[in-house]
PDB file of N, CA and C in Angstrom:
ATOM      1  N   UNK A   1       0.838  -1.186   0.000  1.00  0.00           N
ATOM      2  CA  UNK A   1       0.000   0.000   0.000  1.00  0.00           C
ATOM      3  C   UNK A   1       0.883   1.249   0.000  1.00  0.00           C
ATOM      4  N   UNK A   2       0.688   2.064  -0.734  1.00  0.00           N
ATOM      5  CA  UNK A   2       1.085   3.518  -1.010  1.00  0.00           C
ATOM      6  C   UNK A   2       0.837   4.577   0.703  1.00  0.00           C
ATOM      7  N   UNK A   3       2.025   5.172   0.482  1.00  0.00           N
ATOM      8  CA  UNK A   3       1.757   5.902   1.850  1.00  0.00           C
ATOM      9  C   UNK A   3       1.244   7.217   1.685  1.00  0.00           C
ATOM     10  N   UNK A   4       0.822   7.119   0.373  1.00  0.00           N
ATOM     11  CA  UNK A   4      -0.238   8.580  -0.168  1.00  0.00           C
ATOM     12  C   UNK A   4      -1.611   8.001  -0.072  1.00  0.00           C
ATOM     13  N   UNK A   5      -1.577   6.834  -0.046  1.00  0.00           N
ATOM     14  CA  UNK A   5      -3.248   5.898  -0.389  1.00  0.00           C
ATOM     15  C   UNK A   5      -4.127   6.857   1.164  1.00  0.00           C
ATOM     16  N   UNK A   6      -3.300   6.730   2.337  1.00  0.00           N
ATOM     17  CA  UNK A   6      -4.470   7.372   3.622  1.00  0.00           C
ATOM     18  C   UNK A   6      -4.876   8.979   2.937  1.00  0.00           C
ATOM     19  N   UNK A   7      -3.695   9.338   3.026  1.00  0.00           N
ATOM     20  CA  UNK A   7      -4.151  11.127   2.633  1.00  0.00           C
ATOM     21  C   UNK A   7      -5.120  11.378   1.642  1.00  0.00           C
ATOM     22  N   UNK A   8      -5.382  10.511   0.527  1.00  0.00           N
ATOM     23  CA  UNK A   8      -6.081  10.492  -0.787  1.00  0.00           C
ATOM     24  C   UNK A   8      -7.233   9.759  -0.285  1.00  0.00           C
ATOM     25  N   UNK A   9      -7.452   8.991   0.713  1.00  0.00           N
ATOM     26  CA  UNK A   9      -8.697   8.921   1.282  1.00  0.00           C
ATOM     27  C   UNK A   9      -9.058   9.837   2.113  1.00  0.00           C
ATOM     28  N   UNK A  10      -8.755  10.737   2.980  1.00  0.00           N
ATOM     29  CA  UNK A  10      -9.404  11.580   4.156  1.00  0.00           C
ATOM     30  C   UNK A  10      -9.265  12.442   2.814  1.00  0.00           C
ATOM     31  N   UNK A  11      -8.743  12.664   1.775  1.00  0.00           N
ATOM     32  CA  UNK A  11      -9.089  14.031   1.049  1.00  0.00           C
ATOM     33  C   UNK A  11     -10.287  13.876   0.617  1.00  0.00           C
ATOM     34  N   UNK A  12     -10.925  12.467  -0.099  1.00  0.00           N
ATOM     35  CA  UNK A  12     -11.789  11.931  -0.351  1.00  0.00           C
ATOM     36  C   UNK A  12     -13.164  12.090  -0.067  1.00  0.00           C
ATOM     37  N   UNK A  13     -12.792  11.674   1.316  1.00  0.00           N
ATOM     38  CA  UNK A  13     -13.874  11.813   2.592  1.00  0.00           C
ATOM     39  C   UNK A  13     -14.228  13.141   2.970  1.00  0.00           C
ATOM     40  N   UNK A  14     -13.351  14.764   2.973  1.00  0.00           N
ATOM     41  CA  UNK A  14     -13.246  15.546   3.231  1.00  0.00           C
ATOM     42  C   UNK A  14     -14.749  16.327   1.830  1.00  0.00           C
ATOM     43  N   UNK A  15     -14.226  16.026   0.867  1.00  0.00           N
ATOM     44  CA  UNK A  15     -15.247  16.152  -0.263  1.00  0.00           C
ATOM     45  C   UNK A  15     -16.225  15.850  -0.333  1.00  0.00           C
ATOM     46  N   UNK A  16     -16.805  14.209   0.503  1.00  0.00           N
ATOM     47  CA  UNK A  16     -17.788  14.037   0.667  1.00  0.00           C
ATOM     48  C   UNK A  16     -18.534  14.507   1.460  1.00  0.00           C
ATOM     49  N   UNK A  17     -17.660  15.012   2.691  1.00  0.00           N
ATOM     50  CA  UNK A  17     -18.170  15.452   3.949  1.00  0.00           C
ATOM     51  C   UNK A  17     -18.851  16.953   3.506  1.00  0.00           C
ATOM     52  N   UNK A  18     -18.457  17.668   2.946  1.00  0.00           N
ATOM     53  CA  UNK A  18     -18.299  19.094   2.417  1.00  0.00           C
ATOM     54  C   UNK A  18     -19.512  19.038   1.445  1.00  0.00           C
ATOM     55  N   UNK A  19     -19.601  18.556   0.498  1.00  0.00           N
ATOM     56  CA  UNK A  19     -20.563  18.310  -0.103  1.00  0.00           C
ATOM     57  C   UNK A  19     -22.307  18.983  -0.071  1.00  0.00           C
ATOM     58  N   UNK A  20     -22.841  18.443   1.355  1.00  0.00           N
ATOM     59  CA  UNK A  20     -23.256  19.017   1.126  1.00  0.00           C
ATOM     60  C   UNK A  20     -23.531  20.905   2.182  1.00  0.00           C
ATOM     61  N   UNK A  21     -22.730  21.016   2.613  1.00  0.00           N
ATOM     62  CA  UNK A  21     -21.940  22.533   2.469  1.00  0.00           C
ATOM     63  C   UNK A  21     -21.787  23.136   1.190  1.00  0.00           C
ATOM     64  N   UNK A  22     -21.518  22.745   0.139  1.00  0.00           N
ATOM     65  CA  UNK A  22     -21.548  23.293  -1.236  1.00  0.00           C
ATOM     66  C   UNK A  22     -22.907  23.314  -1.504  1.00  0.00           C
ATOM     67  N   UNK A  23     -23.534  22.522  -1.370  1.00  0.00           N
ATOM     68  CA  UNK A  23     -25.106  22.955  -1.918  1.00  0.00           C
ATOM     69  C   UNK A  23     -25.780  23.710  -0.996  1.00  0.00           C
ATOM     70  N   UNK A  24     -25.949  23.586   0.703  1.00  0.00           N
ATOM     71  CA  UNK A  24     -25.808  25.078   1.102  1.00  0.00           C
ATOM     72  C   UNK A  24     -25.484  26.291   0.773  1.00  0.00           C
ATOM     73  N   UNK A  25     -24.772  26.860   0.190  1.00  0.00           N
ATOM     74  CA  UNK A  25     -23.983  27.890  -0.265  1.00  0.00           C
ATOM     75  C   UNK A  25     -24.113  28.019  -1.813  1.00  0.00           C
ATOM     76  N   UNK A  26     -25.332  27.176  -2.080  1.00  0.00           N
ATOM     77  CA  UNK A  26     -25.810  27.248  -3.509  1.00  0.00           C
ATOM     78  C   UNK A  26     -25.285  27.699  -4.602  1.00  0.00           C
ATOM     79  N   UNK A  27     -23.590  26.517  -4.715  1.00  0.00           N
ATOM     80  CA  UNK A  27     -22.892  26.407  -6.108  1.00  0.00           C
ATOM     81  C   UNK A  27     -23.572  25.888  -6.994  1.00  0.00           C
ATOM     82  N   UNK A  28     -24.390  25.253  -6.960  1.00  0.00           N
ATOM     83  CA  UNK A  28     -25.086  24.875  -7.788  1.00  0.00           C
ATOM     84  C   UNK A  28     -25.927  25.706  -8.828  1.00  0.00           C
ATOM     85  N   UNK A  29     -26.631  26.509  -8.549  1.00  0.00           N
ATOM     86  CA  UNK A  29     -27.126  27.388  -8.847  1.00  0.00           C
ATOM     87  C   UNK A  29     -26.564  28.574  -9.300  1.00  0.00           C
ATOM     88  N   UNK A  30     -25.216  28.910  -8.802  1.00  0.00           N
ATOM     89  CA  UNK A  30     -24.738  29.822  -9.412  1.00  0.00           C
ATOM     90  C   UNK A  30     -23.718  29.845 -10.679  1.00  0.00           C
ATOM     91  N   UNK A  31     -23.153  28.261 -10.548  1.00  0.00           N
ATOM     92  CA  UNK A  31     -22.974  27.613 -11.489  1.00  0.00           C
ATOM     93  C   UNK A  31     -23.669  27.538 -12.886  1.00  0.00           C
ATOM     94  N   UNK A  32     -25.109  27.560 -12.591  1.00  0.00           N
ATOM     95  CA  UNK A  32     -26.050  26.898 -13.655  1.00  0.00           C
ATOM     96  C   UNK A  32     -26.082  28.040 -14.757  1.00  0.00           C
ATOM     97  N   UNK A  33     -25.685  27.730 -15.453  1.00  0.00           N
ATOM     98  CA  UNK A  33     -25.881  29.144 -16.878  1.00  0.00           C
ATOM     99  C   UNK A  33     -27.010  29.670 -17.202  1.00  0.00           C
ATOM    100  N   UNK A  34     -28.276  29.213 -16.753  1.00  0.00           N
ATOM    101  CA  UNK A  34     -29.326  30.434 -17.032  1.00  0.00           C
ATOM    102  C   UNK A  34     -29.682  30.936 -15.670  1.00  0.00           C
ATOM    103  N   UNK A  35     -29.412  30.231 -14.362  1.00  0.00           N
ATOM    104  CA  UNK A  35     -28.866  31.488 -13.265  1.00  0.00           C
ATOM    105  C   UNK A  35     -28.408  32.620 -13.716  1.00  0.00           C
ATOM    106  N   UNK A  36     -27.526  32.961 -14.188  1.00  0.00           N
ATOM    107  CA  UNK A  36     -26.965  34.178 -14.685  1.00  0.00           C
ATOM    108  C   UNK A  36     -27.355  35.283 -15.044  1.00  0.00           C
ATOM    109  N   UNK A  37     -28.334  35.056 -15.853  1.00  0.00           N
ATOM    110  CA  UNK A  37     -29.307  36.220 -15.835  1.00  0.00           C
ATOM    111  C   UNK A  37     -30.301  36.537 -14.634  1.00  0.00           C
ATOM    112  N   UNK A  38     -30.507  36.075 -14.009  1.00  0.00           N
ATOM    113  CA  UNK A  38     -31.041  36.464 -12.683  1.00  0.00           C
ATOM    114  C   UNK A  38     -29.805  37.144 -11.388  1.00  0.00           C
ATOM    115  N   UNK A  39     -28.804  36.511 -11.643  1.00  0.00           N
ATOM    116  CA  UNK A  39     -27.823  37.303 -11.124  1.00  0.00           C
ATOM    117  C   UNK A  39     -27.085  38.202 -11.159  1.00  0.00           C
ATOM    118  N   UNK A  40     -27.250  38.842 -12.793  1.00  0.00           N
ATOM    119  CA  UNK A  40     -27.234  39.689 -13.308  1.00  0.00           C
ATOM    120  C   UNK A  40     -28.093  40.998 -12.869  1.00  0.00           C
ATOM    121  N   UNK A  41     -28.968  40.569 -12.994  1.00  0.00           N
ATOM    122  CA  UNK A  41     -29.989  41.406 -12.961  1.00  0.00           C
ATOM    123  C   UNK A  41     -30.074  42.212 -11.410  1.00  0.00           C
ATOM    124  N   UNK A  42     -29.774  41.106 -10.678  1.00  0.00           N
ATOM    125  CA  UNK A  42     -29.417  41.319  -8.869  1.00  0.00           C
ATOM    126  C   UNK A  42     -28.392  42.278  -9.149  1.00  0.00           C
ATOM    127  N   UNK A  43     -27.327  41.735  -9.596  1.00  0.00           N
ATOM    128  CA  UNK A  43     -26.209  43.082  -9.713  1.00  0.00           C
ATOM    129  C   UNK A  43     -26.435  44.318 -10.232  1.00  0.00           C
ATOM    130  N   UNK A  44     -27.162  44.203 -11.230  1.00  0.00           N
ATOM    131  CA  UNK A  44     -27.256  45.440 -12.142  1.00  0.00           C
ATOM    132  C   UNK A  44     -28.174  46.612 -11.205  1.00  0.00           C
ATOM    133  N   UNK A  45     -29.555  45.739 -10.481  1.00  0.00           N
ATOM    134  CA  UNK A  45     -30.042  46.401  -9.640  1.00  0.00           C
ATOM    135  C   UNK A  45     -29.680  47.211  -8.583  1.00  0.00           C
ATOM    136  N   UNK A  46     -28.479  45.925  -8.018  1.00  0.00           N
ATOM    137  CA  UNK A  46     -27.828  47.455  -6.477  1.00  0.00           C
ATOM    138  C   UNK A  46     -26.709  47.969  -7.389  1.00  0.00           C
ATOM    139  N   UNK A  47     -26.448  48.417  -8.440  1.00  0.00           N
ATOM    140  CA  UNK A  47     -25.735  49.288  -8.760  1.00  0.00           C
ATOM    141  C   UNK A  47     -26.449  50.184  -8.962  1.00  0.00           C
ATOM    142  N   UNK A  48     -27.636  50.161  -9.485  1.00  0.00           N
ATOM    143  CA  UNK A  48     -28.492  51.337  -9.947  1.00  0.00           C
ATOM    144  C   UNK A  48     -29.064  52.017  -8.855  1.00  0.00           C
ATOM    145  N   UNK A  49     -29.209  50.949  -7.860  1.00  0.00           N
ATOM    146  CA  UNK A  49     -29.745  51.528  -6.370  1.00  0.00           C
ATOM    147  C   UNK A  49     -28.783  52.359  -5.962  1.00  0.00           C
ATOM    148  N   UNK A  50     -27.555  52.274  -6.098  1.00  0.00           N
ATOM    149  CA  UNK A  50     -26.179  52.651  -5.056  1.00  0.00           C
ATOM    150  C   UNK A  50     -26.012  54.204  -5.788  1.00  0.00           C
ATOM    151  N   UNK A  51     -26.412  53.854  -7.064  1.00  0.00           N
ATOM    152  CA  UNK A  51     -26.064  55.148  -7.649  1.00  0.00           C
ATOM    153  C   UNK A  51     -27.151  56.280  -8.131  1.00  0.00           C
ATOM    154  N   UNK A  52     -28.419  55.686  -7.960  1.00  0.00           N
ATOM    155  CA  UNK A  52     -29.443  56.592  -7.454  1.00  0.00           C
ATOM    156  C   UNK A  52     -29.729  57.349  -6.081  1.00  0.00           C
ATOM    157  N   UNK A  53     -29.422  56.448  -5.014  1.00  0.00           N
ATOM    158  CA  UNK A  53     -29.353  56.718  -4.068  1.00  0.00           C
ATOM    159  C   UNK A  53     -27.853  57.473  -3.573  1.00  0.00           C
ATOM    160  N   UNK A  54     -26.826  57.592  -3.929  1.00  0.00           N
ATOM    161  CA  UNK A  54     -25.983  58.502  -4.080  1.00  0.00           C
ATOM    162  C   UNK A  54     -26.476  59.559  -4.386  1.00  0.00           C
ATOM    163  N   UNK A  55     -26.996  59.527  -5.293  1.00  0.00           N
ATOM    164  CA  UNK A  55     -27.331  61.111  -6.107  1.00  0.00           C
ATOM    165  C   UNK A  55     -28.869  61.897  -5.796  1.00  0.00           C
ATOM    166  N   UNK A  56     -29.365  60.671  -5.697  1.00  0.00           N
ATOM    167  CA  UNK A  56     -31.018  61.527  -4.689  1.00  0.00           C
ATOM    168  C   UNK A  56     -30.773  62.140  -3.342  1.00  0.00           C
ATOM    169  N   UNK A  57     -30.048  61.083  -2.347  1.00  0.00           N
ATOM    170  CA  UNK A  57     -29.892  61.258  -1.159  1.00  0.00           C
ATOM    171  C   UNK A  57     -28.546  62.501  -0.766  1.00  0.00           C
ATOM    172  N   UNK A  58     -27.311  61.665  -1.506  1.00  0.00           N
ATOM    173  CA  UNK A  58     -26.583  62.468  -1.206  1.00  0.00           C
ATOM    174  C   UNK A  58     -25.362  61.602   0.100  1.00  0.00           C
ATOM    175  N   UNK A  59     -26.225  60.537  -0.400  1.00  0.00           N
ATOM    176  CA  UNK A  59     -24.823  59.496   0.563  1.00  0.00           C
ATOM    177  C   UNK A  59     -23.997  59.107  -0.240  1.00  0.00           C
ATOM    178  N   UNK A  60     -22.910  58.583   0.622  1.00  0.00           N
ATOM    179  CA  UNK A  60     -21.210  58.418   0.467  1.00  0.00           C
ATOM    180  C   UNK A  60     -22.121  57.061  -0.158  1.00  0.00           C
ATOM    181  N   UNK A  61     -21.233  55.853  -1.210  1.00  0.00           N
ATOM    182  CA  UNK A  61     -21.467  55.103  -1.833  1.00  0.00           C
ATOM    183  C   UNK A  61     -21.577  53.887  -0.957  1.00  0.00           C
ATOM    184  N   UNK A  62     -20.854  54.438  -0.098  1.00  0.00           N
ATOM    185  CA  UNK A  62     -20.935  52.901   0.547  1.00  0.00           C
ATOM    186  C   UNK A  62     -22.029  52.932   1.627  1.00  0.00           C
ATOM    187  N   UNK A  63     -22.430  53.589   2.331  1.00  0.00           N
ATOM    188  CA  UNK A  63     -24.193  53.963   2.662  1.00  0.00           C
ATOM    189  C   UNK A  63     -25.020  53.812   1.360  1.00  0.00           C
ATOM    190  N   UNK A  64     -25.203  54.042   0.295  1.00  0.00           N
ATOM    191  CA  UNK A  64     -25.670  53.848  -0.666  1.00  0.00           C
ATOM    192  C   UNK A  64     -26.180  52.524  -1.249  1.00  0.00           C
ATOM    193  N   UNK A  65     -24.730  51.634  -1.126  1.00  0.00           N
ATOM    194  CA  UNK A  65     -25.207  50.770  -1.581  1.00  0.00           C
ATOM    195  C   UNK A  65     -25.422  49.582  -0.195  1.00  0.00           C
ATOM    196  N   UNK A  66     -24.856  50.256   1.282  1.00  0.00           N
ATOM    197  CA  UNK A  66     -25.889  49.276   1.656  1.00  0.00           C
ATOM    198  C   UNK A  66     -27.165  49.152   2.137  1.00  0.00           C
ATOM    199  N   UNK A  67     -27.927  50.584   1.842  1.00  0.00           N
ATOM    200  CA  UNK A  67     -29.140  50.809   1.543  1.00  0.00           C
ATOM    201  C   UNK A  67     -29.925  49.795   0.497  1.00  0.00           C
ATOM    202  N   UNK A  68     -28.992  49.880  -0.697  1.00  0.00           N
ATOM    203  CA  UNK A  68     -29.272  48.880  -1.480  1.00  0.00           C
ATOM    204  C   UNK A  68     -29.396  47.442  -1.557  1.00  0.00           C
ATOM    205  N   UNK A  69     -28.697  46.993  -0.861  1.00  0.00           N
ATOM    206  CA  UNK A  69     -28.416  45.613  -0.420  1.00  0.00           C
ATOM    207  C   UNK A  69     -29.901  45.370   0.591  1.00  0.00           C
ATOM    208  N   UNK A  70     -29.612  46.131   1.871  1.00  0.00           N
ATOM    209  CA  UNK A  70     -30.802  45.971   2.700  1.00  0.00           C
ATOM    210  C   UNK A  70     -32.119  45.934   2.305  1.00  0.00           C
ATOM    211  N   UNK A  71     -32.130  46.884   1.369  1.00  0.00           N
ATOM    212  CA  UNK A  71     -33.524  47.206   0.604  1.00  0.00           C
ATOM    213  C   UNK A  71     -33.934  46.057  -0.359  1.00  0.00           C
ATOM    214  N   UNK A  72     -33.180  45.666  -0.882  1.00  0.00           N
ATOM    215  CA  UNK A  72     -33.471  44.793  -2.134  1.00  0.00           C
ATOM    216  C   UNK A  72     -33.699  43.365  -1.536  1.00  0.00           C
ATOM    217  N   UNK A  73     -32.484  42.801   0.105  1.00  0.00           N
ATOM    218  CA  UNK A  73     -33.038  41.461   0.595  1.00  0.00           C
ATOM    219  C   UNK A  73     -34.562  42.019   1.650  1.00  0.00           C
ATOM    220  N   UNK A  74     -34.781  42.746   1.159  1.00  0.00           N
ATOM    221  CA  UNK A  74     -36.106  43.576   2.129  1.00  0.00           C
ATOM    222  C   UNK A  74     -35.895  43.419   3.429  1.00  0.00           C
ATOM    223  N   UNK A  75     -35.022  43.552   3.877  1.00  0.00           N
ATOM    224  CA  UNK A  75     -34.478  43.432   5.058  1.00  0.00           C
ATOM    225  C   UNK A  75     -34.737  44.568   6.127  1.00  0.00           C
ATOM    226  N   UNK A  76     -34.392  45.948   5.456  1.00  0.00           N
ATOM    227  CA  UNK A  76     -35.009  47.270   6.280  1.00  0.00           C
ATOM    228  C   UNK A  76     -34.895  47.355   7.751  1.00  0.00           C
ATOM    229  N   UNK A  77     -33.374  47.497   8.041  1.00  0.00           N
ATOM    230  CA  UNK A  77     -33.451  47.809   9.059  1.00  0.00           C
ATOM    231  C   UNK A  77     -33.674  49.282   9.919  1.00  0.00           C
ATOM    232  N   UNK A  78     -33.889  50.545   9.046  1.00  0.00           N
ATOM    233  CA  UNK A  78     -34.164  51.346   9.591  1.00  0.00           C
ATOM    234  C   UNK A  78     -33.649  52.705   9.822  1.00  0.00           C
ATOM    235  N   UNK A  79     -31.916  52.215   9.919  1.00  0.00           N
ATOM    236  CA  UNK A  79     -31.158  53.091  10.137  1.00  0.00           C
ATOM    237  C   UNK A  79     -30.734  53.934   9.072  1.00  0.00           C
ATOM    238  N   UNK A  80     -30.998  53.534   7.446  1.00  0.00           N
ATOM    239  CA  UNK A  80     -30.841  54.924   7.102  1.00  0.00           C
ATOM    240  C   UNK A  80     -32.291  54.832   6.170  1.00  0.00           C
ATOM    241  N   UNK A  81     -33.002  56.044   5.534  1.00  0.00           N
ATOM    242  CA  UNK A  81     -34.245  56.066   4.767  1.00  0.00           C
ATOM    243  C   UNK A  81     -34.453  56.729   4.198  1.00  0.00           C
ATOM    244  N   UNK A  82     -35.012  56.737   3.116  1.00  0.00           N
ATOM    245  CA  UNK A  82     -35.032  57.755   1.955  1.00  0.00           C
ATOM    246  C   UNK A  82     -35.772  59.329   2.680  1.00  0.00           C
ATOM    247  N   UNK A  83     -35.406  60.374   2.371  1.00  0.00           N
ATOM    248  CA  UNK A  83     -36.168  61.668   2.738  1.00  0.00           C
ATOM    249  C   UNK A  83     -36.633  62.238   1.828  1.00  0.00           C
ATOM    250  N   UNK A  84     -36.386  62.695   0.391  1.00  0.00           N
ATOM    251  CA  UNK A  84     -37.039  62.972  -0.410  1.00  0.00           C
ATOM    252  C   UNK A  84     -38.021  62.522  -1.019  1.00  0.00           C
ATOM    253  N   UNK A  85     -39.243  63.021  -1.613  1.00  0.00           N
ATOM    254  CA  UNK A  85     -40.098  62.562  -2.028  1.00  0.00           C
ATOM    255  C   UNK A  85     -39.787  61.397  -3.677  1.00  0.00           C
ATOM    256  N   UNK A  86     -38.906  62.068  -4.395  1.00  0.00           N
ATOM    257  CA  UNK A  86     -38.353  61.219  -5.285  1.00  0.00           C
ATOM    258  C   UNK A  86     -37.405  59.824  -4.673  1.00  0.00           C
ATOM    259  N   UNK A  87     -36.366  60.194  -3.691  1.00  0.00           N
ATOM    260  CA  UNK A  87     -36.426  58.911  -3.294  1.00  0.00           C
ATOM    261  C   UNK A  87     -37.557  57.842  -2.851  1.00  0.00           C
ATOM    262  N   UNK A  88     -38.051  58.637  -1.875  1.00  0.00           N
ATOM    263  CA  UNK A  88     -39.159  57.614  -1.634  1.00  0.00           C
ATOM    264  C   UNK A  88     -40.174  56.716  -2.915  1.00  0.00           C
ATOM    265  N   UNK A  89     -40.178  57.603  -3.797  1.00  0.00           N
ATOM    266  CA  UNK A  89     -40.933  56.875  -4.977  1.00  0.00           C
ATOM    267  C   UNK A  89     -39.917  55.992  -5.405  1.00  0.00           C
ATOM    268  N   UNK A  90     -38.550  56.287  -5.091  1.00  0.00           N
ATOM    269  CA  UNK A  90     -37.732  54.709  -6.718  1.00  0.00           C
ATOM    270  C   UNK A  90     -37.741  54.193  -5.505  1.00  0.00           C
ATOM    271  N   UNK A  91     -37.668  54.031  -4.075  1.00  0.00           N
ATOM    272  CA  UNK A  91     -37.387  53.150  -3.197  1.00  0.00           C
ATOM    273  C   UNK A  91     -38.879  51.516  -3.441  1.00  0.00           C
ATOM    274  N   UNK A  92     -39.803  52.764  -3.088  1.00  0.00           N
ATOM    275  CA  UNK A  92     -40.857  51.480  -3.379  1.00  0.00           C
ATOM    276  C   UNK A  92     -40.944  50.803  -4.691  1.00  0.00           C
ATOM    277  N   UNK A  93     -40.549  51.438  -6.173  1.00  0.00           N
ATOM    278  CA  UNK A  93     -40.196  50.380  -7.330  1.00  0.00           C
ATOM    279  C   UNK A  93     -39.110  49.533  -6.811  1.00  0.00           C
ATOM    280  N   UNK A  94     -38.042  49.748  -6.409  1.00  0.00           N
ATOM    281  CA  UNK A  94     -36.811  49.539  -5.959  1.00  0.00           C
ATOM    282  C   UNK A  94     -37.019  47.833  -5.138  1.00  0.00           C
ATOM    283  N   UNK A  95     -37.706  48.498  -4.015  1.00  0.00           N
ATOM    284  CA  UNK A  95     -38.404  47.167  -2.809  1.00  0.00           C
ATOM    285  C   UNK A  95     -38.801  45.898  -3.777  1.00  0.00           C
ATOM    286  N   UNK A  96     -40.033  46.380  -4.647  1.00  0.00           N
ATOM    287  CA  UNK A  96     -40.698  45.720  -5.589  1.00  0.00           C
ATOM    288  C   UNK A  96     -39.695  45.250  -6.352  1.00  0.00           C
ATOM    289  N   UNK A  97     -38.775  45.525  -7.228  1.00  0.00           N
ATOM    290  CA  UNK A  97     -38.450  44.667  -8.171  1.00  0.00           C
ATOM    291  C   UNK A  97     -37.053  43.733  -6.931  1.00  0.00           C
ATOM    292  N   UNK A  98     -36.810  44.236  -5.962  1.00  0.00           N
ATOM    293  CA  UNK A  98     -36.112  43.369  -4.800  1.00  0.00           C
ATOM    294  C   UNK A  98     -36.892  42.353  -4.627  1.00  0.00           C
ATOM    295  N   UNK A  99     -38.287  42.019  -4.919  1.00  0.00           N
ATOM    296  CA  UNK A  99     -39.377  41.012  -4.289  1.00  0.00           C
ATOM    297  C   UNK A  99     -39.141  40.824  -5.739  1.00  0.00           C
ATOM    298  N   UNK A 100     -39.132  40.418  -6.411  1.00  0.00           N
ATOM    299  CA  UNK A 100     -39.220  40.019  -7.793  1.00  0.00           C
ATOM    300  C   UNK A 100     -37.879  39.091  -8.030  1.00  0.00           C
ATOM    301  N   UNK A 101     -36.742  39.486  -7.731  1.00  0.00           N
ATOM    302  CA  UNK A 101     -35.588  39.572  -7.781  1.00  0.00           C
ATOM    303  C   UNK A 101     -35.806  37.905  -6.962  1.00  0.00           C
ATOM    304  N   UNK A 102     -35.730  38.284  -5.681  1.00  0.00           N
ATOM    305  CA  UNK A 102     -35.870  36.789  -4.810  1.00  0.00           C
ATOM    306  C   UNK A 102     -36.561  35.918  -5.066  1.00  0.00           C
ATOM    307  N   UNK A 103     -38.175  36.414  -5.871  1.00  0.00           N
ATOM    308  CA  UNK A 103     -39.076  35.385  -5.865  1.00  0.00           C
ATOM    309  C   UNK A 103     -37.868  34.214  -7.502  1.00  0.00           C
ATOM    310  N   UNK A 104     -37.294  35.428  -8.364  1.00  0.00           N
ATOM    311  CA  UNK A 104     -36.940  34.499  -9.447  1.00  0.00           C
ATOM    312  C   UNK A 104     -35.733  33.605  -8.955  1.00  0.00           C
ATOM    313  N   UNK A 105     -34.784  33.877  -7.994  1.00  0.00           N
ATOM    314  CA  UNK A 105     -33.782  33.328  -7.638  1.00  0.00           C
ATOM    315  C   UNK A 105     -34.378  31.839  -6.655  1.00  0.00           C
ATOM    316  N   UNK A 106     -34.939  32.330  -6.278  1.00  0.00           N
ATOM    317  CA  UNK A 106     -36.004  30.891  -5.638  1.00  0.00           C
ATOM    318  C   UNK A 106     -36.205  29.939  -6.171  1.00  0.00           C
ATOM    319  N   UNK A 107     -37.198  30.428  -7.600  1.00  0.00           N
ATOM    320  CA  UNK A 107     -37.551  29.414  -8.394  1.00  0.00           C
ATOM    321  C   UNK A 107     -36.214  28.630  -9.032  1.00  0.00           C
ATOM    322  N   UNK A 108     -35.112  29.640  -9.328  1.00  0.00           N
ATOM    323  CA  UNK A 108     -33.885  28.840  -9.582  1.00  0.00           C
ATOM    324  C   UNK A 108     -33.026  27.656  -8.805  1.00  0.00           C
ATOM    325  N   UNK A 109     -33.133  28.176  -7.665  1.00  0.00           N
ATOM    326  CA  UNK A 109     -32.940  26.962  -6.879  1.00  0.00           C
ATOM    327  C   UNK A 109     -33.647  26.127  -6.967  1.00  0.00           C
ATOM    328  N   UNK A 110     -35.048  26.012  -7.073  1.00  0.00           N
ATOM    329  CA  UNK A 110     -35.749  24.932  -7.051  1.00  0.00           C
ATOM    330  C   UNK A 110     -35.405  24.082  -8.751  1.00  0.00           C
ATOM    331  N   UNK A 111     -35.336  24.874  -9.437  1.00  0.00           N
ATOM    332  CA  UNK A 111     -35.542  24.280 -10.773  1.00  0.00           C
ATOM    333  C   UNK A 111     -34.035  23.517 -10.915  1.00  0.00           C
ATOM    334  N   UNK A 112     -32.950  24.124 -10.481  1.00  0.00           N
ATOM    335  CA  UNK A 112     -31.919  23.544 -10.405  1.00  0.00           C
ATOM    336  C   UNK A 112     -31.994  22.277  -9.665  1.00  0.00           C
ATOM    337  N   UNK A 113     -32.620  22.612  -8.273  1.00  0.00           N
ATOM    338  CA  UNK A 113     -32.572  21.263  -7.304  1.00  0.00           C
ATOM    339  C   UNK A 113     -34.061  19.827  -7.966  1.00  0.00           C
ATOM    340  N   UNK A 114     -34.260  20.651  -8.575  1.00  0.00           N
ATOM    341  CA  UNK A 114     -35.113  19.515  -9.224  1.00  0.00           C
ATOM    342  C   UNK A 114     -34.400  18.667 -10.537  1.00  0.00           C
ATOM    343  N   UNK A 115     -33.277  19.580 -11.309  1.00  0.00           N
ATOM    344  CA  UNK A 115     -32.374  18.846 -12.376  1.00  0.00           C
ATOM    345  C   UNK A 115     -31.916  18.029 -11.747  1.00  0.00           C
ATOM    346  N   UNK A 116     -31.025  17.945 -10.116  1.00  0.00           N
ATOM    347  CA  UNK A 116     -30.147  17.625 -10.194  1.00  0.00           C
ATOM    348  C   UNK A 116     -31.279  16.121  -9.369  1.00  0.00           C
ATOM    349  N   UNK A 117     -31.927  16.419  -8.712  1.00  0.00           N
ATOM    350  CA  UNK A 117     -32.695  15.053  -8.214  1.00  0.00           C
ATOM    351  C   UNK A 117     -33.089  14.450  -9.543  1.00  0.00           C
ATOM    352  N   UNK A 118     -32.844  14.756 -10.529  1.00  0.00           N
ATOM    353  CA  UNK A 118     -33.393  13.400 -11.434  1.00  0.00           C
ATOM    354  C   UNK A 118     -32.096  12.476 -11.905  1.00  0.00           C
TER     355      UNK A 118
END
């Protein structure tokens, strides 16, 4: 027996163990090539948030965009909020296409986790 044969098993085992930790952390899905456009779209969104909200509000970018972030997992915690009346209007499109955003990434997981169970 090879005295690499143990290490090449616990590496083995280590992969299996991990496993499903990777599908937690939904490689799968981000992997999947028509994911992409839904993740796209996630991105494209808090950029547009970060940089609307820069320029409506008048915050530093990085308040900006984690306005954006918060806003879009509808998360809302509170601490910072739109004051203008124009913010307040792209915030609630904003929220909305954030609920849109999750509901499609959902279905991706599922549609993925349904490829891979067959």
């Amino acid at each position: 027996m090879d005295e690499k044969e143990p290490i090449r098993q616990t590496v083995e085992e280590e992969i299996r163990t991990y496993r499903p930790i990777r599908s937690l952390f939904l490689w799968d899905v981000v992997s999947d090539r028509d994911s992409r456009a839904t993740l796209s779209w996630a991105v494209a969104t808090l950029l547009i948030g970060t940089f609307a909200y820069h320029w409506l509000e008048g915050w530093s970018y990085l308040d900006a965009l984690y306005f954006s972030v918060i806003s879009l997992a509808t998360i809302g915690y509170g601490d910072l909020t739109p004051t203008t009346p124009l913010a307040k209007a792209f915030t609630i499109i904003y929220v909305i296409n954030g609920i849109v955003i999750l509901l499609a990434f959902f279905d991706r997981i599922r549609v993925v986790r349904s490829k891979r169970m067959k």
